[in-house]
N, C-alpha and C. Protein backbone atom coordinates (compact mmCIF):
# COMPACT_ATOMS: atom_id res chain seq x y z
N UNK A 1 0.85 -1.19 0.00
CA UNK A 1 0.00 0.00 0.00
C UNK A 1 0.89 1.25 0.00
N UNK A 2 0.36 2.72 -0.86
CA UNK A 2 1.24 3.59 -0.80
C UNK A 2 0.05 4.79 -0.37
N UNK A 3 0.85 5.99 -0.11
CA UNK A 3 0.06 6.78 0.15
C UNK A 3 -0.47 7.10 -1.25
N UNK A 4 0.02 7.36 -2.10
CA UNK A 4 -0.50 8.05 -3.39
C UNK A 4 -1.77 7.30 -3.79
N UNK A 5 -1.88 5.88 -3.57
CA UNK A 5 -3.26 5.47 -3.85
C UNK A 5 -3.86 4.95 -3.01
N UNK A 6 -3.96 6.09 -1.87
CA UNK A 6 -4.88 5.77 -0.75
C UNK A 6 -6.00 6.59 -1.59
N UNK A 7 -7.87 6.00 -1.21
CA UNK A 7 -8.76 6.32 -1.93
C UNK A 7 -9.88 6.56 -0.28
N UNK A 8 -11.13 7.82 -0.90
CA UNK A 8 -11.99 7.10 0.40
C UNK A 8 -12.66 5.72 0.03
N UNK A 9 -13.39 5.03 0.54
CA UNK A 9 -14.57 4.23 0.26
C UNK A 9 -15.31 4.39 -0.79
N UNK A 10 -15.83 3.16 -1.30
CA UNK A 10 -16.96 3.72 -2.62
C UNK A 10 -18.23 3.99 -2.07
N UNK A 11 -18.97 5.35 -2.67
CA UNK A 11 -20.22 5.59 -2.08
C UNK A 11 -19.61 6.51 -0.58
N UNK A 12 -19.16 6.67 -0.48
CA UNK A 12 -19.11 7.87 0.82
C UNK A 12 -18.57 9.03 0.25
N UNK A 13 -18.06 9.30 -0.70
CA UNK A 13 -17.55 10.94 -0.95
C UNK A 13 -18.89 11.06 -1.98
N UNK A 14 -19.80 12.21 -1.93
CA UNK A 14 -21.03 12.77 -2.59
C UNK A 14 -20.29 14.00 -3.50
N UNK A 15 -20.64 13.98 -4.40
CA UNK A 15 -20.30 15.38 -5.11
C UNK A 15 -21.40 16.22 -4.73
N UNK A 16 -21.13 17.74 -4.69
CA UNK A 16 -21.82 18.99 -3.72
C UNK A 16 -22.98 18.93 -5.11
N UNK A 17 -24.02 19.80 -4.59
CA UNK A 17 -25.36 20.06 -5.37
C UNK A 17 -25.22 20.90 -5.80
N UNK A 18 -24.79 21.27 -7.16
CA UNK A 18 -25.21 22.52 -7.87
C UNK A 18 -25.87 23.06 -8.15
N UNK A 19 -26.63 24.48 -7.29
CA UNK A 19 -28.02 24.69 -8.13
C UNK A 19 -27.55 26.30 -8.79
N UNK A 20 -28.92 26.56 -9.27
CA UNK A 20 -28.93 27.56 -10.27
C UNK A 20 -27.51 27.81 -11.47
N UNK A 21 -27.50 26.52 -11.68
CA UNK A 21 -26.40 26.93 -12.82
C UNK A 21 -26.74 26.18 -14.46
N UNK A 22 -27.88 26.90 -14.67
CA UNK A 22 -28.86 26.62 -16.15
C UNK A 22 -29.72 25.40 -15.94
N UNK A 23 -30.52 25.61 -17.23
CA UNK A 23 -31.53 24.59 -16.97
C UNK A 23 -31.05 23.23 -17.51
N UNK A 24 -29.75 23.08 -17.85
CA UNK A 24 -29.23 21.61 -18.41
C UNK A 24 -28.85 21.09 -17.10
N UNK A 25 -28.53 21.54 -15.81
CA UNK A 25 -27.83 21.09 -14.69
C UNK A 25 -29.44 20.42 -14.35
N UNK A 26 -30.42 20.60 -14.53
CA UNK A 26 -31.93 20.36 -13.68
C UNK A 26 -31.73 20.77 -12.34
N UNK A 27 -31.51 21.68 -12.56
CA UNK A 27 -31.20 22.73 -10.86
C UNK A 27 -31.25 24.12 -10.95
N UNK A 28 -31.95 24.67 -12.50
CA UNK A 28 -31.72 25.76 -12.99
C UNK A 28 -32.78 26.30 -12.68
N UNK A 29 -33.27 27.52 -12.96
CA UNK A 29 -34.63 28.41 -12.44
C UNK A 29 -34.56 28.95 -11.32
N UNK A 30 -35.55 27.93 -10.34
CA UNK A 30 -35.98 28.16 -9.29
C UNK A 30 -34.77 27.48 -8.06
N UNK A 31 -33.78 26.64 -8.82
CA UNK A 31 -32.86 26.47 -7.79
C UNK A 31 -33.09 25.29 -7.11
N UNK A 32 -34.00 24.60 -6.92
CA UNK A 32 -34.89 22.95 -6.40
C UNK A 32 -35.74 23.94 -5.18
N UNK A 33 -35.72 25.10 -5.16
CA UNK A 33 -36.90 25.67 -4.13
C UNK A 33 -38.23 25.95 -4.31
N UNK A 34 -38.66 25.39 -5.78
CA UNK A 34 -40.24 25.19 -6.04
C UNK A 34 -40.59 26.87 -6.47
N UNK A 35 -41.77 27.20 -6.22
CA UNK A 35 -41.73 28.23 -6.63
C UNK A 35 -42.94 29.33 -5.72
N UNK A 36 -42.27 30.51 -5.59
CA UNK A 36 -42.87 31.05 -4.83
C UNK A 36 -42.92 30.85 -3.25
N UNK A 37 -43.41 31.86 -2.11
CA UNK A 37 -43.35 31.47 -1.04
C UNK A 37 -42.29 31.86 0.31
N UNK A 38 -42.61 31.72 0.94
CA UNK A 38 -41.22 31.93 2.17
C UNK A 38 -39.99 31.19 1.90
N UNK A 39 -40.21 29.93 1.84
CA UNK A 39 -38.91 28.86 1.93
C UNK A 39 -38.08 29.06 0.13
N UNK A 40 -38.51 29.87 -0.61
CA UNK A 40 -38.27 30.15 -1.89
C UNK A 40 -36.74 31.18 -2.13
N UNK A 41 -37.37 32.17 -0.73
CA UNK A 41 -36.73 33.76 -1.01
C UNK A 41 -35.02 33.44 -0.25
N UNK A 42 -35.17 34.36 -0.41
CA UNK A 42 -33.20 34.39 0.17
C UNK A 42 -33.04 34.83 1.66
N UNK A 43 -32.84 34.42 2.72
CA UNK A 43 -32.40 34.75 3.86
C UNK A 43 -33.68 33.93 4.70
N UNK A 44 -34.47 33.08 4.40
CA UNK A 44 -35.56 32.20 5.12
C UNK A 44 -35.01 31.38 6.32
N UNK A 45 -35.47 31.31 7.56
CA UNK A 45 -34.86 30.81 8.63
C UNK A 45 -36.06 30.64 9.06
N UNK A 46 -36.53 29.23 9.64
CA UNK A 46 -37.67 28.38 10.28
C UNK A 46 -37.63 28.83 11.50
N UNK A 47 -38.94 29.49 12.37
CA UNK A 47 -38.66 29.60 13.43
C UNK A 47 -38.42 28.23 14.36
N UNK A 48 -38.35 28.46 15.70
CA UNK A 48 -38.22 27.11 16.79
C UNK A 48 -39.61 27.01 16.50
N UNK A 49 -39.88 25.47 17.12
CA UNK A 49 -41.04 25.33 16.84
C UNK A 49 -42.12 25.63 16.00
N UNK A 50 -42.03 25.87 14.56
CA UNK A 50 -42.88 26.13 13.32
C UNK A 50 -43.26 24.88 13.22
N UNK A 51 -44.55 24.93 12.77
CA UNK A 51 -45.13 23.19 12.43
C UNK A 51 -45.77 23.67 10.96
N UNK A 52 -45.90 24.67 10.16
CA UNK A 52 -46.20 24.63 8.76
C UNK A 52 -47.82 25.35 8.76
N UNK A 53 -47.09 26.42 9.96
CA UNK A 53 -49.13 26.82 9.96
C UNK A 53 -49.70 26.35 10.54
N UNK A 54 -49.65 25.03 11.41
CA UNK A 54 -50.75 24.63 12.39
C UNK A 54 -50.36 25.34 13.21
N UNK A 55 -51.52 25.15 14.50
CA UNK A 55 -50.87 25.95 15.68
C UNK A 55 -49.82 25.36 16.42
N UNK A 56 -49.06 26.18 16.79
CA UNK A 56 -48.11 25.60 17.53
C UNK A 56 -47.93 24.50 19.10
N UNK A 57 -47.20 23.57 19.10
CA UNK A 57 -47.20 23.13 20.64
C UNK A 57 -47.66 24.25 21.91
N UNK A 58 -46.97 24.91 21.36
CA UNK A 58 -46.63 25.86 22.87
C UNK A 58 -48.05 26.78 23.01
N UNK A 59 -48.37 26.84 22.13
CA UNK A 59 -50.11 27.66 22.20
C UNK A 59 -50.86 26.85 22.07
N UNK A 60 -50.71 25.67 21.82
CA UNK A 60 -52.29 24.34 21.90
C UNK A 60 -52.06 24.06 23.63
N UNK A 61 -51.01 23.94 24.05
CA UNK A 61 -51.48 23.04 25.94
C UNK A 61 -51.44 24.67 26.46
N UNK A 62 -52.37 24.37 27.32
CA UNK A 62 -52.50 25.36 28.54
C UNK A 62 -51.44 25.89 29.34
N UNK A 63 -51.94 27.21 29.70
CA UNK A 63 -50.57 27.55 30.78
C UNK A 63 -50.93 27.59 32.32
N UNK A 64 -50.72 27.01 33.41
CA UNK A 64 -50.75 26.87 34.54
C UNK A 64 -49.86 26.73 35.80
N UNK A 65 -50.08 27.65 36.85
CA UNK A 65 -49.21 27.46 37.85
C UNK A 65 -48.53 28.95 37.91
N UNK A 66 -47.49 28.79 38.47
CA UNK A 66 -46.70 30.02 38.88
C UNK A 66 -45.34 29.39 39.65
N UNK A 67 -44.12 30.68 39.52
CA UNK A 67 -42.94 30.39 40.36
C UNK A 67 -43.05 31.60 40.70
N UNK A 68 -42.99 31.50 42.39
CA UNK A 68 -42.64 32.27 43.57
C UNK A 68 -41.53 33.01 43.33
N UNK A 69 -41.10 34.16 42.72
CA UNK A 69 -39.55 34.52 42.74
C UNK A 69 -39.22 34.90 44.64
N UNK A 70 -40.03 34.84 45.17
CA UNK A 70 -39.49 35.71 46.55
C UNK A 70 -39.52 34.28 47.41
N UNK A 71 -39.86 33.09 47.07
CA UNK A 71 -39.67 31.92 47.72
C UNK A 71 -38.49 31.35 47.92
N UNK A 72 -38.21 30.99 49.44
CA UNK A 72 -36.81 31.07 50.23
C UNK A 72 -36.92 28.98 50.44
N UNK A 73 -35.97 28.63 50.04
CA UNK A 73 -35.75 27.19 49.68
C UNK A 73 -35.32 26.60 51.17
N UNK A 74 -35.71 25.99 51.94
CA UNK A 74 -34.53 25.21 52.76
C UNK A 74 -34.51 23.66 52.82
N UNK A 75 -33.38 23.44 53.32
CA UNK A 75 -32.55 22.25 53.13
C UNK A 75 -33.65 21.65 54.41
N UNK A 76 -34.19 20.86 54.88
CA UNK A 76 -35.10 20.19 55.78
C UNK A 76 -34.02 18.63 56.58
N UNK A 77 -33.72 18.68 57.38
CA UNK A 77 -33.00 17.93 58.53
C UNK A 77 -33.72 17.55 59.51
N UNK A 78 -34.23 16.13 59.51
CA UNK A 78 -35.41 15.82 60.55
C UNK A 78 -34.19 14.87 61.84
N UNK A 79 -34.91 15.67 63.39
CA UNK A 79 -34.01 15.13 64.52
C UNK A 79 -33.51 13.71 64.37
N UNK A 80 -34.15 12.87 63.84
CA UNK A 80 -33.60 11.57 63.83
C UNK A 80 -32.26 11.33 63.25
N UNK A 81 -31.70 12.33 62.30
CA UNK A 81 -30.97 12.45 61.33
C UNK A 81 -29.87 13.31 62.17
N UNK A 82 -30.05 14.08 62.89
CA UNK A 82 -29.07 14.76 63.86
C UNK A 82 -28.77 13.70 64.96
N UNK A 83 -29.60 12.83 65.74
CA UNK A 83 -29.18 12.24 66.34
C UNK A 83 -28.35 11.10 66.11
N UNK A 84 -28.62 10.39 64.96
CA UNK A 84 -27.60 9.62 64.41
C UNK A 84 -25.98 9.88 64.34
N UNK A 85 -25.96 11.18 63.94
CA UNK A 85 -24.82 12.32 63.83
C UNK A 85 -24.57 12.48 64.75
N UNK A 86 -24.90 12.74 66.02
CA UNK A 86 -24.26 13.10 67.31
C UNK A 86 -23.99 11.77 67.56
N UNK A 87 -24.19 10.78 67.70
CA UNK A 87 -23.81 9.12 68.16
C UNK A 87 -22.69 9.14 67.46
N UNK A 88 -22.92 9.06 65.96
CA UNK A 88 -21.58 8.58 65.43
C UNK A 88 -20.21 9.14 65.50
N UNK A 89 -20.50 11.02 65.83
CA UNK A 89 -19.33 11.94 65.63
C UNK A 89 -18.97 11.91 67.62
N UNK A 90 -20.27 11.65 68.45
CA UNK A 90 -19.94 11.87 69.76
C UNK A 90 -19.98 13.67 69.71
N UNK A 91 -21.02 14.08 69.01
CA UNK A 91 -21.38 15.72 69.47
C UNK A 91 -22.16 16.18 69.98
N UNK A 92 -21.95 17.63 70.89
CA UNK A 92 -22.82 18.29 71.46
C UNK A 92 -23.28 19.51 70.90
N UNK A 93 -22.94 19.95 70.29
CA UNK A 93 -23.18 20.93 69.40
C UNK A 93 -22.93 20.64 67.86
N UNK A 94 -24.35 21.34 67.39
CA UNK A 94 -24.11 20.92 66.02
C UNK A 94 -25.22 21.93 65.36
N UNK A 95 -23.67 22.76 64.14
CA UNK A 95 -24.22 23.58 63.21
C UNK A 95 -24.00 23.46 61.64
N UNK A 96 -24.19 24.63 61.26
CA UNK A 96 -23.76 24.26 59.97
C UNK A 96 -22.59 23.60 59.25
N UNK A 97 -21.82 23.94 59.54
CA UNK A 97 -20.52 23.52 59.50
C UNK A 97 -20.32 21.99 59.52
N UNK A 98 -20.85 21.87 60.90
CA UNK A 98 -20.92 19.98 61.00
C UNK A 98 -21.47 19.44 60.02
N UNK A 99 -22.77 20.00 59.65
CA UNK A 99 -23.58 18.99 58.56
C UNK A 99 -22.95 18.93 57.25
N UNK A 100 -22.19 20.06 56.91
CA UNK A 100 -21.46 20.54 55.37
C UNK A 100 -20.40 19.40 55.90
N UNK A 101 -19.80 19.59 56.61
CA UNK A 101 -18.52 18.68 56.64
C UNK A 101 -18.87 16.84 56.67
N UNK A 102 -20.19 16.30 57.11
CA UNK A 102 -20.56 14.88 57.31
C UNK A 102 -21.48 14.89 55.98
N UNK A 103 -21.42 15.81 54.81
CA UNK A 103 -22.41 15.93 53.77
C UNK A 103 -23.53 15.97 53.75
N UNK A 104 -24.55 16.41 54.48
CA UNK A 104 -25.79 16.85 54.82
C UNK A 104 -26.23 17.61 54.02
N UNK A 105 -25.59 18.92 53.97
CA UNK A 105 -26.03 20.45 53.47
C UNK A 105 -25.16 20.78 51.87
N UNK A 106 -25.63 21.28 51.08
CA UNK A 106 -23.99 21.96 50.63
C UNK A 106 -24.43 23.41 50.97
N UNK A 107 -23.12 23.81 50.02
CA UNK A 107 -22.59 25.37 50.98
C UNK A 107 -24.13 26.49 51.17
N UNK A 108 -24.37 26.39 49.86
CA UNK A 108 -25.55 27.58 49.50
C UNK A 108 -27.06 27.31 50.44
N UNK A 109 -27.08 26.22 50.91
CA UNK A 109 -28.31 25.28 51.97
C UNK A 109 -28.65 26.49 53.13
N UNK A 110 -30.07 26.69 53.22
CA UNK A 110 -30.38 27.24 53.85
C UNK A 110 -30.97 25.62 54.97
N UNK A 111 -30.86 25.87 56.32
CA UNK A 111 -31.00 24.21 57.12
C UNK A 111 -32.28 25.35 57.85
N UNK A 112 -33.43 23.93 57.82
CA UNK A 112 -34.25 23.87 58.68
C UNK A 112 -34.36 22.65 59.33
N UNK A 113 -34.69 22.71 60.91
CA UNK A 113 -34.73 20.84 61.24
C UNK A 113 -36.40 20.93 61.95
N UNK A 114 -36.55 19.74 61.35
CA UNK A 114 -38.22 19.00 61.39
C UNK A 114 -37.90 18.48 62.59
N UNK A 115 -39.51 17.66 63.24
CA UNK A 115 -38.74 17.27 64.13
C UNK A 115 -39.45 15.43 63.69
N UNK A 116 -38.81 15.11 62.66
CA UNK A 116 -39.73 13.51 62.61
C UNK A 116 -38.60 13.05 63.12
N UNK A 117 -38.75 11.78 64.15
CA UNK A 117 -37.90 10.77 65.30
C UNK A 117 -37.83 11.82 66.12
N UNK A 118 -37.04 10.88 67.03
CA UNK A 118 -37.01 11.52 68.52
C UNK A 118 -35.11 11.74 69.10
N UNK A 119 -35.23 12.45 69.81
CA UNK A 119 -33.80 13.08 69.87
C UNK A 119 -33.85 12.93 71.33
N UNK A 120 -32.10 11.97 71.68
CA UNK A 120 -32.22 11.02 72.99
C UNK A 120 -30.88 12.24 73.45
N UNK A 121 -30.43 12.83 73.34
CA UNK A 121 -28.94 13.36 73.76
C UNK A 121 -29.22 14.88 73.95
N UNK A 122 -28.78 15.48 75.01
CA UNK A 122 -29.03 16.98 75.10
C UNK A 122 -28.05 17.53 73.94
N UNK A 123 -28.94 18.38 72.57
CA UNK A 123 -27.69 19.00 71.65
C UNK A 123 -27.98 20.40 71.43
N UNK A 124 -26.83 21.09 71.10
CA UNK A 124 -27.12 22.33 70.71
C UNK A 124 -27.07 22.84 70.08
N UNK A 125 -27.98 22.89 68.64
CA UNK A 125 -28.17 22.89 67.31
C UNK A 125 -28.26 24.51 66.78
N UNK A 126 -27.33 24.94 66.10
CA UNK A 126 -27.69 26.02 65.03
C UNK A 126 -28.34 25.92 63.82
N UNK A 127 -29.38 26.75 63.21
CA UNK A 127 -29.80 26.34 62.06
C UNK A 127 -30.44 27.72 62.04
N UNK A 128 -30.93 28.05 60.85
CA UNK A 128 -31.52 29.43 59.97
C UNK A 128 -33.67 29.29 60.39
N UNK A 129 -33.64 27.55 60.67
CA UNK A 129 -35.12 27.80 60.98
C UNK A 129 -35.70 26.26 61.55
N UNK A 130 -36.36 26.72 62.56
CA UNK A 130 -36.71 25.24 63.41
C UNK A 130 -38.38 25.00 63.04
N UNK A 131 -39.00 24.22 63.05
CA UNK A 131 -40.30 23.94 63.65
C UNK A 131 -40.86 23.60 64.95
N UNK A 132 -42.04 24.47 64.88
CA UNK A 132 -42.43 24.49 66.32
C UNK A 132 -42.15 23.09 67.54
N UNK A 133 -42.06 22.12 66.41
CA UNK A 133 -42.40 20.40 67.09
C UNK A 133 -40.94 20.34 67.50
N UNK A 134 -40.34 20.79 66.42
CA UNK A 134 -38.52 20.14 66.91
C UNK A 134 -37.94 21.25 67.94
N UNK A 135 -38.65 22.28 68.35
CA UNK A 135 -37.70 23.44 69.16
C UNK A 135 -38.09 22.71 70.51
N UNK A 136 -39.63 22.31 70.81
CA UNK A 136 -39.88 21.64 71.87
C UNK A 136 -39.57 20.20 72.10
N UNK A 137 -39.41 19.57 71.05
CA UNK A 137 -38.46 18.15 71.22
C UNK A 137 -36.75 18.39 71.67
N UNK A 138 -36.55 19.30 71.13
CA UNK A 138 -34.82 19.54 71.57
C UNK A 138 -34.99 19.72 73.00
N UNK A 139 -35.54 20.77 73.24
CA UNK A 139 -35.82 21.68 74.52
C UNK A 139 -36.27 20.16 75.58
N UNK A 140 -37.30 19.78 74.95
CA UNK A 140 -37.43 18.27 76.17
C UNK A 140 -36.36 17.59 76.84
N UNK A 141 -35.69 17.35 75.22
CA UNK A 141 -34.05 16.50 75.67
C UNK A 141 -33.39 17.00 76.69
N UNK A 142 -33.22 18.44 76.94
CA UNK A 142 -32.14 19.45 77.62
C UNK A 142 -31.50 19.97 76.60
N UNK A 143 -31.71 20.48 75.28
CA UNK A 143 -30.86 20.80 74.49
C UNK A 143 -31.53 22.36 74.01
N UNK A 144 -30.57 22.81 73.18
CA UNK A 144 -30.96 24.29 73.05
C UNK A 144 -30.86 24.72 71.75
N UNK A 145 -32.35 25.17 71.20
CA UNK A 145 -32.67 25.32 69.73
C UNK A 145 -32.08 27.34 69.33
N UNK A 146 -30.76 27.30 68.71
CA UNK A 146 -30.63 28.73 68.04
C UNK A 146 -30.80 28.59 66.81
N UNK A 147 -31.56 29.66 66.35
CA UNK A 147 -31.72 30.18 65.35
C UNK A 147 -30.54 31.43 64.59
N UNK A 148 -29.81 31.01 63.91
CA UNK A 148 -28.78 31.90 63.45
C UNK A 148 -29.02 32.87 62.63
């Protein structure tokens, strides 16, 4: 084998489409763009979503619902899930920091703790927002609910 008669494949190199170059090419006139019309003229670009004149997807289904822009997201941490964490790390205090570092939270996490299970160890939890159930479940334990 040499380079000089290296070839591609048969059937994979296409020769390009010539249009508008007379009517002996059969590509002459109108160019293979039919005649007349939008898709005819020079600079035609399909919008997104054009279906050919029907109505479109996006205007046949309904629009419903809403997003809250002023709605504040939090990360939800139920006591059972802290107490596990204090057993395994052996802690008495526990804030943000702890949970980012045992992978709980990531950084941007706003923490609220629920209070589903029950919390056996007096702890002293920081977080941005408690529920009424878990400030008085901590508080039962001997432990002390801040709000940061």
């Amino acid at each position: 084998m040499k380079l000089s008669s290296l070839k591609p494949a048969e059937g994979s190199v296409k020769t390009r489409k010539r249009v508008g170059r007379g009517q002996g090419s059969g590509l002459g006139g109108t160019s293979a763009r039919g005649h007349k019309g939008a898709q005819s003229r020079s600079g035609y670009s399909r919008k997104r979503g054009f279906e050919g004149g029907q109505m479109p997807l996006q205007r046949r289904v309904p629009k419903f619902g809403f997003k809250n822009i002023n709605r504040v997201e939090y990360k939800a941490i139920n006591l059972d899930t802290l107490q596990s964490l204090a057993e395994s790390a052996g802690l008495k205090v526990i804030n943000f920091e702890t949970l980012y570092t045992n992978g709980l939270v990531s950084k941007s996490d706003l923490v609220k703790i629920l209070s589903r299970g029950a919390l056996t160890s007096a702890l002293e939890i920081h977080a941005k927002g408690f529920s009424s159930a878990a400030i008085t479940a901590i508080e039962a334990a001997g432990g002390k609910a801040i709000v940061d």
